[in-house]
N, C-alpha and C. Protein backbone atom coordinates (compact mmCIF):
# COMPACT_ATOMS: atom_id res chain seq x y z
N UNK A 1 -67.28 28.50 203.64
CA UNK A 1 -68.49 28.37 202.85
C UNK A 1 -69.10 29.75 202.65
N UNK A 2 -69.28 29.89 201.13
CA UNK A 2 -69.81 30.92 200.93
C UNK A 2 -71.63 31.65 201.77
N UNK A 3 -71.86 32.73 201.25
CA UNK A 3 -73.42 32.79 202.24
C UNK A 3 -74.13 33.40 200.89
N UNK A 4 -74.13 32.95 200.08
CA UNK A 4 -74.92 33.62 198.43
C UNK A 4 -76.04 33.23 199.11
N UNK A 5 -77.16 33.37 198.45
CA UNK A 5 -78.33 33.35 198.20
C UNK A 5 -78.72 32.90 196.58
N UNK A 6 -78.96 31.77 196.34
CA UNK A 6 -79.24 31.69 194.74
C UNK A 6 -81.01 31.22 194.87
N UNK A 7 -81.52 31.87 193.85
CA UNK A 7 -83.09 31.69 193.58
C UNK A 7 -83.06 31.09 192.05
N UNK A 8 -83.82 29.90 192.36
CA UNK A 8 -84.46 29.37 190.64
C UNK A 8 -85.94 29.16 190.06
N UNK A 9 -85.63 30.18 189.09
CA UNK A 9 -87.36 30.59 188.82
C UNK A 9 -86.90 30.03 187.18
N UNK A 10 -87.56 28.76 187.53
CA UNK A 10 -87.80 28.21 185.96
C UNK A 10 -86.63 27.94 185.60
N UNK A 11 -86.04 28.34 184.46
CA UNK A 11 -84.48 28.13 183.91
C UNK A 11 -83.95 29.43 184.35
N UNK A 12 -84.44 30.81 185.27
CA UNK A 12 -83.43 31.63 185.17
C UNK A 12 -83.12 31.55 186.64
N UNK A 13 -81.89 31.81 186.74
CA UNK A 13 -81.10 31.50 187.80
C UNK A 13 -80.31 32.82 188.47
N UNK A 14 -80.76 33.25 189.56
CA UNK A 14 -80.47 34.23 190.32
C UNK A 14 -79.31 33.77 191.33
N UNK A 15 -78.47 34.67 191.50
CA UNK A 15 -77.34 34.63 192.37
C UNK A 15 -77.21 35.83 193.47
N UNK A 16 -77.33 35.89 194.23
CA UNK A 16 -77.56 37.47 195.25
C UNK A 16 -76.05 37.09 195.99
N UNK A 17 -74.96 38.02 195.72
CA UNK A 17 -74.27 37.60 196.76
C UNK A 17 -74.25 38.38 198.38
N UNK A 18 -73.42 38.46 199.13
CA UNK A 18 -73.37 39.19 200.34
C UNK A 18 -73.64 41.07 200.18
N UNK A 19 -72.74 41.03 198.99
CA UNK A 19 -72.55 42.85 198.71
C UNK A 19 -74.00 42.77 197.61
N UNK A 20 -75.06 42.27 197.33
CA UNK A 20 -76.36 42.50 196.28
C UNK A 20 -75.46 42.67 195.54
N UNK A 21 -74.50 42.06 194.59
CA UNK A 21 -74.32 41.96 193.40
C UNK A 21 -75.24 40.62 192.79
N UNK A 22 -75.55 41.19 191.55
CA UNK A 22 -76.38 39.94 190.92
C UNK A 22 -75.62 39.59 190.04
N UNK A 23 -75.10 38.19 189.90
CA UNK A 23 -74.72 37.70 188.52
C UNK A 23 -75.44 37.53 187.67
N UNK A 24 -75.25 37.54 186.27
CA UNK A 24 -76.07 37.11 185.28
C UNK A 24 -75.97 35.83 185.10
N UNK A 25 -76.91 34.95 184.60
CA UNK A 25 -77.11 33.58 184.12
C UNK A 25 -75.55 33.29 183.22
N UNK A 26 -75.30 32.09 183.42
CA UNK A 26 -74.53 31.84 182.07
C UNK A 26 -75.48 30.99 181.34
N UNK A 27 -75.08 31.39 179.66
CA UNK A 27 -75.30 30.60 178.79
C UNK A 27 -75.60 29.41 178.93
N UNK A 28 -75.48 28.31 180.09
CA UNK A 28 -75.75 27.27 179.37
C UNK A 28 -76.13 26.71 180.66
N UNK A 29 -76.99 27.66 181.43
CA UNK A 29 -78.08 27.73 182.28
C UNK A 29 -79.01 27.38 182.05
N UNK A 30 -79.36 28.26 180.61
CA UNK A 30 -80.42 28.60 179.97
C UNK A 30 -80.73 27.54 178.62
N UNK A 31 -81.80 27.08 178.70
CA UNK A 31 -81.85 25.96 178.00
C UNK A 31 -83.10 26.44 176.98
N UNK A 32 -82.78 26.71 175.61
CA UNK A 32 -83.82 27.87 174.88
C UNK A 32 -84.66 26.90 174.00
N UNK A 33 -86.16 27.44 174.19
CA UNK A 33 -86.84 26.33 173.07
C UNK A 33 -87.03 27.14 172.11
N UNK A 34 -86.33 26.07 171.01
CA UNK A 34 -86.25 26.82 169.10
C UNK A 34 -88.14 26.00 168.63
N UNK A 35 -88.19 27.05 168.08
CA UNK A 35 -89.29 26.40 167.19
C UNK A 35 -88.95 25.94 165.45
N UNK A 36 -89.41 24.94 165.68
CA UNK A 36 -88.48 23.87 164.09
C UNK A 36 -89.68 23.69 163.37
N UNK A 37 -90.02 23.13 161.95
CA UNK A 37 -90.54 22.50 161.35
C UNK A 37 -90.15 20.74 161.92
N UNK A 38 -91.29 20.17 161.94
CA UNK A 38 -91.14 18.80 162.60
C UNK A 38 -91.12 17.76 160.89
N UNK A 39 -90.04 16.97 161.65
CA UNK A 39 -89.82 16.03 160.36
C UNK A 39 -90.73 14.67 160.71
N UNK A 40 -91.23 14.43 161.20
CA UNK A 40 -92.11 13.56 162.00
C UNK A 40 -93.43 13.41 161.77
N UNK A 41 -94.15 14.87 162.07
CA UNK A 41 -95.80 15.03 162.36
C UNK A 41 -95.94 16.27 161.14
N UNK A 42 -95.71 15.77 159.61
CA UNK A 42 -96.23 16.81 158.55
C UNK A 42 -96.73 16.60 157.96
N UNK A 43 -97.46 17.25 157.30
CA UNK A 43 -98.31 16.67 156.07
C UNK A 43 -98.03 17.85 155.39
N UNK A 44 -97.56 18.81 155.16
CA UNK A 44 -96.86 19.15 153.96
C UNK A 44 -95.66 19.95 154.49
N UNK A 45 -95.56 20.67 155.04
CA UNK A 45 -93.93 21.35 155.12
C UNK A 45 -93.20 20.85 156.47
N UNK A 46 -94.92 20.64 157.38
CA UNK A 46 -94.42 20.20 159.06
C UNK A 46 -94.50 21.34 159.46
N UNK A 47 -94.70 22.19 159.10
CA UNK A 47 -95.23 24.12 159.91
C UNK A 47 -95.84 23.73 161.19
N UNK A 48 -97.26 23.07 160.90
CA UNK A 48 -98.45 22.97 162.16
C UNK A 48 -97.60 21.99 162.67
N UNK A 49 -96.87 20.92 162.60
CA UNK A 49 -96.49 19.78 163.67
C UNK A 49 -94.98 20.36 164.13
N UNK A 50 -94.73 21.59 164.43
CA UNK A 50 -93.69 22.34 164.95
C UNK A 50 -94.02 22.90 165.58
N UNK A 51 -95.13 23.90 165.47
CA UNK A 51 -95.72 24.35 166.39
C UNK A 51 -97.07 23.99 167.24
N UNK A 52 -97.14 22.37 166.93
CA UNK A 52 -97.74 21.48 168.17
C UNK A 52 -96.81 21.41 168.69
N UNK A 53 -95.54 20.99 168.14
CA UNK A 53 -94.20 20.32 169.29
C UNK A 53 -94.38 21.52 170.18
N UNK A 54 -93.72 22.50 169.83
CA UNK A 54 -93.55 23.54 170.28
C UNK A 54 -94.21 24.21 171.57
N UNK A 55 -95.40 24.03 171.57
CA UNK A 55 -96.61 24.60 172.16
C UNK A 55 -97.16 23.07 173.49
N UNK A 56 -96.44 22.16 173.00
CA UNK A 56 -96.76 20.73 173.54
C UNK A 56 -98.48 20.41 173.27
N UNK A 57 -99.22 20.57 172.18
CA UNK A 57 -100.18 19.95 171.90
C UNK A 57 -100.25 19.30 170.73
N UNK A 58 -101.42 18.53 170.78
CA UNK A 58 -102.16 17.52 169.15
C UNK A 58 -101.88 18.44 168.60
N UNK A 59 -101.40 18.08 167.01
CA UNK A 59 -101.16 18.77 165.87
C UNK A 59 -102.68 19.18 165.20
N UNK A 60 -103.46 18.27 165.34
CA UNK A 60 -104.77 18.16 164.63
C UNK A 60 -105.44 19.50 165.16
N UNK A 61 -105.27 19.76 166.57
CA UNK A 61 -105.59 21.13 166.66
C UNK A 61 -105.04 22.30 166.02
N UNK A 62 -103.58 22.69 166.02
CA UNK A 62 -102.99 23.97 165.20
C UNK A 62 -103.46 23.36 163.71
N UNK A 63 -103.72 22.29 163.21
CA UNK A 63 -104.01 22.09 161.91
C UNK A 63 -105.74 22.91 162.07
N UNK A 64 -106.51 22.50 162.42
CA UNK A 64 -108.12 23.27 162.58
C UNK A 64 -107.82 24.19 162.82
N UNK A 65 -107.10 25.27 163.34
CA UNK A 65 -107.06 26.62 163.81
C UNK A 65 -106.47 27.72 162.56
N UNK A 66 -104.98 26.35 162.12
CA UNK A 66 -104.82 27.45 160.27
C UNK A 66 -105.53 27.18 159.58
N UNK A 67 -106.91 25.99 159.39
CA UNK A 67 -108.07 25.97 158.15
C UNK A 67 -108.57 26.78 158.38
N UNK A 68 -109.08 26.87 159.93
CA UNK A 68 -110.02 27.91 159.99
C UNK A 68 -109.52 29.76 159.63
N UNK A 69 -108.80 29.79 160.27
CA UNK A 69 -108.00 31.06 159.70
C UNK A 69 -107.92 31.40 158.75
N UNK A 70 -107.55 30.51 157.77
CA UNK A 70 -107.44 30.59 156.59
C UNK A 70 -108.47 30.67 155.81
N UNK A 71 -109.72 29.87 156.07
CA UNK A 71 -111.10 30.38 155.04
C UNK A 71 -111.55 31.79 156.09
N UNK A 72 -111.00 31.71 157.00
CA UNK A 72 -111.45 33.50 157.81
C UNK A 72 -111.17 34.64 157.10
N UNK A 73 -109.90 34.40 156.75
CA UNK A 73 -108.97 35.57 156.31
C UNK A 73 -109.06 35.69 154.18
N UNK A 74 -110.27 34.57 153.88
CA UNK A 74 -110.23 34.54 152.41
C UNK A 74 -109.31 34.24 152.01
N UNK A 75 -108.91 33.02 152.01
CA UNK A 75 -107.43 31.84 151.73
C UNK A 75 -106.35 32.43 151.37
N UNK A 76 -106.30 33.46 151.16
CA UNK A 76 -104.97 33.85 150.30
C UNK A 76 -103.88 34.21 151.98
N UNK A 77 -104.21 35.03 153.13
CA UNK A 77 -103.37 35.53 153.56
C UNK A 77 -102.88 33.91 154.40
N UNK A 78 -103.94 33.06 154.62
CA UNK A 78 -103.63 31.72 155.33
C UNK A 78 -102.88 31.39 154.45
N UNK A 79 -102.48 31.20 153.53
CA UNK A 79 -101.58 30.26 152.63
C UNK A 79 -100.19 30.61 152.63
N UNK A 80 -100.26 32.39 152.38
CA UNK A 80 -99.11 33.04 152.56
C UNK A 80 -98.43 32.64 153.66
N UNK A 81 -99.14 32.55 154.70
CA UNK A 81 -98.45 32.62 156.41
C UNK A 81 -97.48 31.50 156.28
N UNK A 82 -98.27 30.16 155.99
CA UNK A 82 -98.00 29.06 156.03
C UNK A 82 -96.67 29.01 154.72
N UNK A 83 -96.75 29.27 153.77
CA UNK A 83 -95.33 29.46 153.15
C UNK A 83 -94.36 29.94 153.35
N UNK A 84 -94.69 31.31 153.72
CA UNK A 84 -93.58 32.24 154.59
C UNK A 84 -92.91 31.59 155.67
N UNK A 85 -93.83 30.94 156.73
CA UNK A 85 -93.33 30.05 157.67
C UNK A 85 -92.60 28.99 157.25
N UNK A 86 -93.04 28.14 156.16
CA UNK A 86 -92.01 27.11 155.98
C UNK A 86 -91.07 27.29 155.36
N UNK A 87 -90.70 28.80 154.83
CA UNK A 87 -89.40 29.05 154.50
C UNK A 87 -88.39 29.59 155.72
N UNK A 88 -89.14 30.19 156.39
CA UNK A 88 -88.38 30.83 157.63
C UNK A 88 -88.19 29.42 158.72
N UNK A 89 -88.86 28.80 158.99
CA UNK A 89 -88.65 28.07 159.81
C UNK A 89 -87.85 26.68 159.76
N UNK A 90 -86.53 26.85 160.07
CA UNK A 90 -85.78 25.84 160.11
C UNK A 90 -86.40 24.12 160.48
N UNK A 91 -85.61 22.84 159.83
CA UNK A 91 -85.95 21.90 160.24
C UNK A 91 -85.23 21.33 161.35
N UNK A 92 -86.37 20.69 161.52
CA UNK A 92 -85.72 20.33 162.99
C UNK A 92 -84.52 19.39 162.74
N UNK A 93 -83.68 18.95 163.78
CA UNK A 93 -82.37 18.69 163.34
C UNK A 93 -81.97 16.70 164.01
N UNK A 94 -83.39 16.91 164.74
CA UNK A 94 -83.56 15.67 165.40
C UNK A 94 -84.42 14.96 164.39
């Protein structure tokens, strides 16, 4: 029986062996959260209900936070964001 030492902090995964060599994680250790457009919780592209998923909160909140932003910033750069984002941001696949 081996005498490693392995530590798990969250998804990353430490290996210490006898000689302090550290392995690196493998790939599929690591379990990565994508941020998607939600096909589910949208009311127009699903931007804000992706990044509720995402963030794990009510959508209705990131929805009040880009109105507000958006009459903050004199509507034009809020609108931009929100387009730019729903072109960049993939749909979710679930």
């Amino acid at each position: 029986m081996s005498q490693d030492s392995v530590t798990e902090m969250g998804c990353l995964r430490i290996i210490m062996t006898r000689d302090g060599y550290v392995e690196e994680p493998r790939k599929e250790d690591i379990s990565m959260k994508r941020l998607y457009r939600s096909r589910t919780k949208k009311m127009i592209a699903g931007v804000c209900g992706g990044i509720a998923e995402y963030f794990d909160i009510d959508e209705t909140i990131v929805r009040l936070g880009v109105a507000f932003l958006t009459v903050a910033t004199a509507i034009f750069p809020g609108i931009l964001f929100y387009f730019v984002a729903a072109v960049i941001m993939p749909e979710s696949p679930v």
